[in-house]
C-alpha atoms as a PDB file:
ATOM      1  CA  UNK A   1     103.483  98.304 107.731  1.00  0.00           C
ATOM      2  CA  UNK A   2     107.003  97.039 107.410  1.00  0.00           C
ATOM      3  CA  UNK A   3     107.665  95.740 111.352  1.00  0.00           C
ATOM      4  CA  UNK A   4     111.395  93.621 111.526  1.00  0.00           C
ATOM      5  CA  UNK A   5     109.398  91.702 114.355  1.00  0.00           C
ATOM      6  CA  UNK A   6     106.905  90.049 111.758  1.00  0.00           C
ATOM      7  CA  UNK A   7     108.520  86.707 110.859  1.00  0.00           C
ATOM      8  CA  UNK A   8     106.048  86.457 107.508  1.00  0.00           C
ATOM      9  CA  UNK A   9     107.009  90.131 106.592  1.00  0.00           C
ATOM     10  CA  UNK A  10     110.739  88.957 105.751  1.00  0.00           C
ATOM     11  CA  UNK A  11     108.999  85.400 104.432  1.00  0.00           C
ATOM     12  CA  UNK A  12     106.900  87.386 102.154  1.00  0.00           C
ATOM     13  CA  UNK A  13     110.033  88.919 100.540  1.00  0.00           C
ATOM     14  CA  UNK A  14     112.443  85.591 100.550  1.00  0.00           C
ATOM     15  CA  UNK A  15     110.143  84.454  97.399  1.00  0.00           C
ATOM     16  CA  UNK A  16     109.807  87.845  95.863  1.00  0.00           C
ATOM     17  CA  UNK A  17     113.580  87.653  95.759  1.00  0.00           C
ATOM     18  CA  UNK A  18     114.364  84.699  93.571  1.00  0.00           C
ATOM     19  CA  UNK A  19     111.762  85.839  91.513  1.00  0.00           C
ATOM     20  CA  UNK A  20     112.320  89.254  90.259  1.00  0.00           C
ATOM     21  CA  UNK A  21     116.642  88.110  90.281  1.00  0.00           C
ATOM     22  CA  UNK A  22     115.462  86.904  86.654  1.00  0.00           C
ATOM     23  CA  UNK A  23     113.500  89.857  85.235  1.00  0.00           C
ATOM     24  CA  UNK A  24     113.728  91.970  88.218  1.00  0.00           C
ATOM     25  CA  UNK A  25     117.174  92.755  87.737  1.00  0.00           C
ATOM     26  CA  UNK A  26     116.466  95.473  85.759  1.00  0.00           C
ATOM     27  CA  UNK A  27     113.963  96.561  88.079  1.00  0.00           C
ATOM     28  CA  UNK A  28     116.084  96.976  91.693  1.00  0.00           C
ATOM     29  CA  UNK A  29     118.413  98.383  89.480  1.00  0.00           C
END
C-alpha cells in the first residue's frame, strides 16, 4: 500500500505531520 513511487502517498503524510506535532506528540512517541 505504501509505494515511495506515489507522489500523493508522501503528500498525504506532509499534512498529517504538522498536525499530530501538536497533540500527536504524545502519540509518535
Amino acid at each position: 500500500m505504501i509505494v515511495p513511487t506515489d507522489p500523493p502517498d508522501l503528500t498525504s503524510i506532509e499534512p498529517v505531520e504538522p498536525m499530530p506535532s501538536l497533540d500527536g506528540d504524545d502519540y509518535l512517541d
